[in-house]
PDB file of N, CA and C in Angstrom:
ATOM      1  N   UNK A   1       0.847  -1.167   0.000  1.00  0.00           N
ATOM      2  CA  UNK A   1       0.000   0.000   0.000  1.00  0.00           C
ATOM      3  C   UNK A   1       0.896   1.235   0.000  1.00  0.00           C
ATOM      4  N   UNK A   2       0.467   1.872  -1.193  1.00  0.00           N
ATOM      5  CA  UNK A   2       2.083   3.040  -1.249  1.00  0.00           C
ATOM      6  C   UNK A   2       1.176   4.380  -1.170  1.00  0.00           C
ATOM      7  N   UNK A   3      -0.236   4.385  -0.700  1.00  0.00           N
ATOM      8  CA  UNK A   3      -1.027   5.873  -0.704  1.00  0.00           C
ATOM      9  C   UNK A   3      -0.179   6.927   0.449  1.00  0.00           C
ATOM     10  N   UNK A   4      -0.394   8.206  -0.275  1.00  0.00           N
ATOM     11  CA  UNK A   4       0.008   9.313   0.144  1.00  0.00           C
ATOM     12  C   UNK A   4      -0.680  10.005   1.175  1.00  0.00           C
ATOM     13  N   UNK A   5      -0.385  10.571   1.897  1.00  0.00           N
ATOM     14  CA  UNK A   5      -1.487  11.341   2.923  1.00  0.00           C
ATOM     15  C   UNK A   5      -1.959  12.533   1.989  1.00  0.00           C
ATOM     16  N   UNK A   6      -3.469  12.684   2.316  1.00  0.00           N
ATOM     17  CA  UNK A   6      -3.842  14.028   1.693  1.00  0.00           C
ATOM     18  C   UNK A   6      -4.971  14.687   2.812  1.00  0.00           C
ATOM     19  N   UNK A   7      -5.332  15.913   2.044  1.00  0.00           N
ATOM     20  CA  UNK A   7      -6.342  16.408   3.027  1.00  0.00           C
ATOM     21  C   UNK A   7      -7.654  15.810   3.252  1.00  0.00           C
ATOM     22  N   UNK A   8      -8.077  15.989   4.124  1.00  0.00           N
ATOM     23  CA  UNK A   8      -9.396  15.219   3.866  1.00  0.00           C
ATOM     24  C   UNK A   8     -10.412  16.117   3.344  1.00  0.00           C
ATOM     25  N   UNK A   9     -11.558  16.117   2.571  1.00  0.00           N
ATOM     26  CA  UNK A   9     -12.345  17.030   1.870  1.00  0.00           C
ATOM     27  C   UNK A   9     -13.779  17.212   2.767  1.00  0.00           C
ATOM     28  N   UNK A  10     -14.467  17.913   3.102  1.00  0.00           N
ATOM     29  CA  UNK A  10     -15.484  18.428   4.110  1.00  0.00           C
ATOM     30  C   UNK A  10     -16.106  17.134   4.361  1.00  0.00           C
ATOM     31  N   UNK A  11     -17.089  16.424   3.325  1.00  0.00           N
ATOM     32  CA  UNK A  11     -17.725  14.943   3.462  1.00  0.00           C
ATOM     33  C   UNK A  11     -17.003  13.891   4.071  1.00  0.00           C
ATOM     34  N   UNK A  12     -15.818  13.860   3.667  1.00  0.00           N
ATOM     35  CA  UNK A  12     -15.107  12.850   4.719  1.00  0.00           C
ATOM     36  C   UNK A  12     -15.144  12.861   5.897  1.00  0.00           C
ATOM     37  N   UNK A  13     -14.636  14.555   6.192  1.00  0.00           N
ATOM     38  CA  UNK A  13     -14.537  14.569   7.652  1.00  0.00           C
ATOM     39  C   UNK A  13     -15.993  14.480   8.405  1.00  0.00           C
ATOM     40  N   UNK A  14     -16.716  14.983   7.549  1.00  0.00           N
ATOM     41  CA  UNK A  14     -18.236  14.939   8.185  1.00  0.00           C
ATOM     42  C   UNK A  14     -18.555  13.252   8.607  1.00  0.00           C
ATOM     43  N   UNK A  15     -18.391  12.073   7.385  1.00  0.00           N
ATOM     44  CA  UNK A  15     -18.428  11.071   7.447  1.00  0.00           C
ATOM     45  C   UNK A  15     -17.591  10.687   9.233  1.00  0.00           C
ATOM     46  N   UNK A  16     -16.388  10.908   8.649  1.00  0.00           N
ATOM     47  CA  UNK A  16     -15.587  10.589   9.838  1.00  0.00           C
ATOM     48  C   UNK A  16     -15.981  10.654  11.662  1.00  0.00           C
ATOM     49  N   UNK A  17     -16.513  12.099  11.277  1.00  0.00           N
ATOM     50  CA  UNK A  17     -17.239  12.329  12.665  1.00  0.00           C
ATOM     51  C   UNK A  17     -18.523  11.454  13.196  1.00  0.00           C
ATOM     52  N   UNK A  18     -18.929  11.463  11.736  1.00  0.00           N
ATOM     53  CA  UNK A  18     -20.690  10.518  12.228  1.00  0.00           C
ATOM     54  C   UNK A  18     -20.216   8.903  12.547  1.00  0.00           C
ATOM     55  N   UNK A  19     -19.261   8.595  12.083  1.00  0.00           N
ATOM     56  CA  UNK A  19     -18.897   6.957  12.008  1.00  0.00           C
ATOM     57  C   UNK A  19     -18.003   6.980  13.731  1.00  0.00           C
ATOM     58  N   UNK A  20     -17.414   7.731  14.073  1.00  0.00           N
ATOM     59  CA  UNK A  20     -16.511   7.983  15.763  1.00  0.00           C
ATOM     60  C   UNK A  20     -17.725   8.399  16.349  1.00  0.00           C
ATOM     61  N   UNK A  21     -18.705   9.059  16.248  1.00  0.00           N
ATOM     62  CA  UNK A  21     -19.450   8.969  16.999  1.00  0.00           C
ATOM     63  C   UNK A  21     -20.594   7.528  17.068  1.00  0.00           C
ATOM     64  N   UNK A  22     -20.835   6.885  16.213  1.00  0.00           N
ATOM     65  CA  UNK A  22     -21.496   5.843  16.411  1.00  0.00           C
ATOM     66  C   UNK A  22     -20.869   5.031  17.173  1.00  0.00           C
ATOM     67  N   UNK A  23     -19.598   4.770  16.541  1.00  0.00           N
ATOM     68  CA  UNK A  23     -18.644   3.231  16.692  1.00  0.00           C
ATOM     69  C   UNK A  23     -19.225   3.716  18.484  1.00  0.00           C
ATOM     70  N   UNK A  24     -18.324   5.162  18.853  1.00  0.00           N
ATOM     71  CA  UNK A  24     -18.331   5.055  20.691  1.00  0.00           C
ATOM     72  C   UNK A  24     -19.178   5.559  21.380  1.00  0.00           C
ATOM     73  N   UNK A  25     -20.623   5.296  20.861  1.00  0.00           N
ATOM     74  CA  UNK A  25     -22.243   6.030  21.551  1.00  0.00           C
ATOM     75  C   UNK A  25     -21.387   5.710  22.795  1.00  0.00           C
ATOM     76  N   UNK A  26     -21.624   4.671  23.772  1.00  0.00           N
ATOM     77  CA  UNK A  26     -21.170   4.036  25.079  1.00  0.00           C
ATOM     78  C   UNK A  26     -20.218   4.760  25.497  1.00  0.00           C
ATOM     79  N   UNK A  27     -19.068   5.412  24.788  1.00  0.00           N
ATOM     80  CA  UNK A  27     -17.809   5.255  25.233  1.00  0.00           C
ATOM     81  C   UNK A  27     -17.534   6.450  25.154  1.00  0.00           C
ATOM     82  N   UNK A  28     -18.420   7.554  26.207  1.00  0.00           N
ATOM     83  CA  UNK A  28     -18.230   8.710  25.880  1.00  0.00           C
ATOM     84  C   UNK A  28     -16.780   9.446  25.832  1.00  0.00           C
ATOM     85  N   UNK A  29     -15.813   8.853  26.796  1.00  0.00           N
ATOM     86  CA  UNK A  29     -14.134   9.252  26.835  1.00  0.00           C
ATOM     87  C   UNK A  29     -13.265   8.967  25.433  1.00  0.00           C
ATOM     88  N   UNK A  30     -13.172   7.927  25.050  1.00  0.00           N
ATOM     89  CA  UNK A  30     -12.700   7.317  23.922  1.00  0.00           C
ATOM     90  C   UNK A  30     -13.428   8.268  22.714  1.00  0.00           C
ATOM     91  N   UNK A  31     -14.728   8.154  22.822  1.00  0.00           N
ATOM     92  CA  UNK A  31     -15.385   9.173  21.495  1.00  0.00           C
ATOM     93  C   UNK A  31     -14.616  10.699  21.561  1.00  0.00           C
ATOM     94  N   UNK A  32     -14.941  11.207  22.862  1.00  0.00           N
ATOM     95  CA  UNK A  32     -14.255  12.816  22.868  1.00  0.00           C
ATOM     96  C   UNK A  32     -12.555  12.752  22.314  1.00  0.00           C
ATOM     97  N   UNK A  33     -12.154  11.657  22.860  1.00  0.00           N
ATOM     98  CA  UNK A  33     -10.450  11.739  22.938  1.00  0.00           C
ATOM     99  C   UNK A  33     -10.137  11.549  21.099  1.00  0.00           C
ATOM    100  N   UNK A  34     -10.943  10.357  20.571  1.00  0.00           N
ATOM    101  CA  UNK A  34     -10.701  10.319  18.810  1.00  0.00           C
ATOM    102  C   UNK A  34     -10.952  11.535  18.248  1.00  0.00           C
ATOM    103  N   UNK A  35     -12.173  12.142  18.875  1.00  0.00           N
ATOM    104  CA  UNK A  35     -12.643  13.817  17.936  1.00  0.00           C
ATOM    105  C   UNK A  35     -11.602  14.750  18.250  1.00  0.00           C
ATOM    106  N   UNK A  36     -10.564  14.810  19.711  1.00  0.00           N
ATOM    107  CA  UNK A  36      -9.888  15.856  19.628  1.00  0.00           C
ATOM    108  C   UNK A  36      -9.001  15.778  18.769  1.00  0.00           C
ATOM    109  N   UNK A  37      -8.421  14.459  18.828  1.00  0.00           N
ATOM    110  CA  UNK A  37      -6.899  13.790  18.087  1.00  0.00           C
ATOM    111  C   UNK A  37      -7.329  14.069  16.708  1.00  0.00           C
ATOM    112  N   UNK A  38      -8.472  14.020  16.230  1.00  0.00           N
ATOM    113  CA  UNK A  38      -8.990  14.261  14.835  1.00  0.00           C
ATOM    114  C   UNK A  38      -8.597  15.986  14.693  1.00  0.00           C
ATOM    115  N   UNK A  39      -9.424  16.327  15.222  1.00  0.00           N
ATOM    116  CA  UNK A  39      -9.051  17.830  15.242  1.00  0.00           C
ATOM    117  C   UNK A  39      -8.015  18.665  15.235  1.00  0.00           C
ATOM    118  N   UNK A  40      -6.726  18.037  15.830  1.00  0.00           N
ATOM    119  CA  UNK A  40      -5.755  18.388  16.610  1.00  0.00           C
ATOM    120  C   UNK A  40      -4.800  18.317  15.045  1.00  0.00           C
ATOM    121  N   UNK A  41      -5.196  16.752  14.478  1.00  0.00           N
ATOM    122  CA  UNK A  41      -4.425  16.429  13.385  1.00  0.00           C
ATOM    123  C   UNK A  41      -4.932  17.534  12.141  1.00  0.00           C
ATOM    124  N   UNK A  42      -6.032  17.828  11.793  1.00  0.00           N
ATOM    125  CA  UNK A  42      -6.396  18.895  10.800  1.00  0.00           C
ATOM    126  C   UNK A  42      -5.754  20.469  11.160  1.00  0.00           C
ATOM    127  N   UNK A  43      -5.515  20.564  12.210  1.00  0.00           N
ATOM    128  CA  UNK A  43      -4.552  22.150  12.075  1.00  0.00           C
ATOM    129  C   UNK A  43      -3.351  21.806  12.390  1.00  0.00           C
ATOM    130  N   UNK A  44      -2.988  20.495  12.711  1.00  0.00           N
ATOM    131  CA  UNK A  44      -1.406  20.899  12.560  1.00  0.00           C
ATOM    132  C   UNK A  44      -0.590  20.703  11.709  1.00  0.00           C
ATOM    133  N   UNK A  45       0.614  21.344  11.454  1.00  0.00           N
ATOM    134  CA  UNK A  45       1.394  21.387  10.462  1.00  0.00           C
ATOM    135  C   UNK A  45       2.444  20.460  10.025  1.00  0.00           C
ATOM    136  N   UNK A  46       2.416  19.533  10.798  1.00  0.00           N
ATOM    137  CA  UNK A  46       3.204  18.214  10.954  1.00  0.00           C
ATOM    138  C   UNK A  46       2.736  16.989   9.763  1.00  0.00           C
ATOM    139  N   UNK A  47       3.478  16.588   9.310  1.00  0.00           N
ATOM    140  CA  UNK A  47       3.584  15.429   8.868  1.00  0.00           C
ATOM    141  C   UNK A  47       3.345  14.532   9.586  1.00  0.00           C
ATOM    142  N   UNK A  48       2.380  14.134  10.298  1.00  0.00           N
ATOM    143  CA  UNK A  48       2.126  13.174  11.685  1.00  0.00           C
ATOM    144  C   UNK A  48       1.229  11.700  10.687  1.00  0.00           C
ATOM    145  N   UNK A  49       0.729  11.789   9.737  1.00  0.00           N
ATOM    146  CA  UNK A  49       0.583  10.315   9.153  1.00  0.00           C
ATOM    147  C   UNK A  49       1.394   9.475   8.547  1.00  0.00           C
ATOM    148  N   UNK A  50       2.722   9.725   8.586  1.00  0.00           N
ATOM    149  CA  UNK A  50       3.475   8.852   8.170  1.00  0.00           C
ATOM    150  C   UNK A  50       4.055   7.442   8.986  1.00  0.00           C
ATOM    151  N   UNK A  51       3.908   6.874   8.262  1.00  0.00           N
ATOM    152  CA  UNK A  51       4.442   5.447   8.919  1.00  0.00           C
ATOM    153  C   UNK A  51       5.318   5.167  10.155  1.00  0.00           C
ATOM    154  N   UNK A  52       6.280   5.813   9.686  1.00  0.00           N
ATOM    155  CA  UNK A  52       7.137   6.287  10.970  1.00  0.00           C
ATOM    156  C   UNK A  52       6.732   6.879  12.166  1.00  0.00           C
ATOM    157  N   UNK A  53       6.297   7.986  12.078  1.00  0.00           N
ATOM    158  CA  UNK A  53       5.111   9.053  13.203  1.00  0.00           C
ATOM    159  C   UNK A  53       4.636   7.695  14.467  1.00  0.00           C
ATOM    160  N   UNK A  54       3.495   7.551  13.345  1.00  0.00           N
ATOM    161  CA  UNK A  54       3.182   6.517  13.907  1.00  0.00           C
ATOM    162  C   UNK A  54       3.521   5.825  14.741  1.00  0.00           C
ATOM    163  N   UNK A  55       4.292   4.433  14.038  1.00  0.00           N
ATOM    164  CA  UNK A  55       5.449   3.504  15.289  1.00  0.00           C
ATOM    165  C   UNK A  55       5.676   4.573  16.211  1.00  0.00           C
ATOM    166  N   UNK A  56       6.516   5.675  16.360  1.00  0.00           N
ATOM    167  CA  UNK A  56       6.968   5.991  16.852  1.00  0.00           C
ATOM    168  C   UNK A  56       5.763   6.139  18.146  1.00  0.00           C
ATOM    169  N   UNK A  57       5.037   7.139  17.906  1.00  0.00           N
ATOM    170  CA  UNK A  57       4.151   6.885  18.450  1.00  0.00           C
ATOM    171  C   UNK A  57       3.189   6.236  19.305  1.00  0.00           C
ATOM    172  N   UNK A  58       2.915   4.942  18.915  1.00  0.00           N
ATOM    173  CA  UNK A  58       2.772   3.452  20.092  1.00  0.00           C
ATOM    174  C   UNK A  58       3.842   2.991  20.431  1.00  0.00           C
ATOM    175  N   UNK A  59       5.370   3.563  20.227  1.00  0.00           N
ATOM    176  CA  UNK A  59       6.043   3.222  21.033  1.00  0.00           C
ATOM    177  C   UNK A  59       6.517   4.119  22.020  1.00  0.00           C
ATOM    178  N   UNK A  60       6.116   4.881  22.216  1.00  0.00           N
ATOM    179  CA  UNK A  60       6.202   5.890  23.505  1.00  0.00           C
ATOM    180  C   UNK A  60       5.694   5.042  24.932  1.00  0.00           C
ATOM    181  N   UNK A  61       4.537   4.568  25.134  1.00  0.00           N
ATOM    182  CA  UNK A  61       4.189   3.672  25.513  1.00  0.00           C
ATOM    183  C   UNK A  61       2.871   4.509  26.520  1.00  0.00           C
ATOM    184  N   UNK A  62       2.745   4.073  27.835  1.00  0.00           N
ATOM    185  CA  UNK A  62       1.914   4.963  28.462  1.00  0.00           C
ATOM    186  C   UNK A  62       0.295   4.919  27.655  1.00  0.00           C
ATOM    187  N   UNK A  63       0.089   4.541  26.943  1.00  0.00           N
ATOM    188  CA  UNK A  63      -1.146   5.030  25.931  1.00  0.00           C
ATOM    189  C   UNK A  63      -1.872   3.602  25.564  1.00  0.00           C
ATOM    190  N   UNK A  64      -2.674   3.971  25.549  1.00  0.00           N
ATOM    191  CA  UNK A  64      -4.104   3.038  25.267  1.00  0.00           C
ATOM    192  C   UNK A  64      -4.148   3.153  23.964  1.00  0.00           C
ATOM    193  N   UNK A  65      -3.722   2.384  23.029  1.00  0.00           N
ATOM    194  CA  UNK A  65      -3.721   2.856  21.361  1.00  0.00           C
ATOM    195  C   UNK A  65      -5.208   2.073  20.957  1.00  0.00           C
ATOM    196  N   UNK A  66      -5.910   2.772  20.221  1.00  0.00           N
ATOM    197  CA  UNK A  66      -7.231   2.443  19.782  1.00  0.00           C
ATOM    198  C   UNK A  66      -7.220   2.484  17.971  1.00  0.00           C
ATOM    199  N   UNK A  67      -7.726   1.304  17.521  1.00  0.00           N
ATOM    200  CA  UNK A  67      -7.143   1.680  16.251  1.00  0.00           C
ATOM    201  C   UNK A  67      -8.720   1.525  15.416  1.00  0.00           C
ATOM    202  N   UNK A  68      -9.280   2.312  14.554  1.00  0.00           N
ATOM    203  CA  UNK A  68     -10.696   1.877  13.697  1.00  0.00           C
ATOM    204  C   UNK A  68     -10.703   2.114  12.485  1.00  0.00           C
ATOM    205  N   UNK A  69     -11.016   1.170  11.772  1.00  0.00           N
ATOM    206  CA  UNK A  69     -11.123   0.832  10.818  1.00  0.00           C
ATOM    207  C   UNK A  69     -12.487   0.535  10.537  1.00  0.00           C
ATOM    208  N   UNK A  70     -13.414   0.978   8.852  1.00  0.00           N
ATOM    209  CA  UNK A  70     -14.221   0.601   8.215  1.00  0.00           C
ATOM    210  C   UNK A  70     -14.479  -0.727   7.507  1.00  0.00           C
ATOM    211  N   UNK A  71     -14.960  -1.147   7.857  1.00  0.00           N
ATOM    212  CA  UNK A  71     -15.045  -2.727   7.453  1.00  0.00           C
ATOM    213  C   UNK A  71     -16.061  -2.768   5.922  1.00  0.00           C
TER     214      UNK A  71
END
């Protein structure tokens, strides 16, 4: 899988929001914490989806890594 990061376009993110909020009706902490990290990632200026980022990332450790995917 060699895709590039891009922006996401208004419908996505709209999508995005309605699908994090379903997946965690129950889970009101986990729901708030994905919408900030969502948020957080659209204004910043970082290259933070890259592969690397990432790892790096769950390997800090300390953290509850939650991962979702569309089936």
């Amino acid at each position: 899988m060699n895709e590039k990061a891009r922006p996401m376009v208004d419908k996505e993110l709209q999508v995005a929001v309605k699908e994090t909020k379903r997946i965690f009706v129950c889970k009101t902490e986990l729901r708030d914490a994905c919408l900030d990290q969502l948020r957080q990632s659209l204004i910043s200026t970082r290259n933070n989806l890259t592969r690397d980022h990432i790892y790096n990332y769950i390997g800090q450790g300390n953290k509850e890594n939650v991962v979702v995917t569309q089936i």
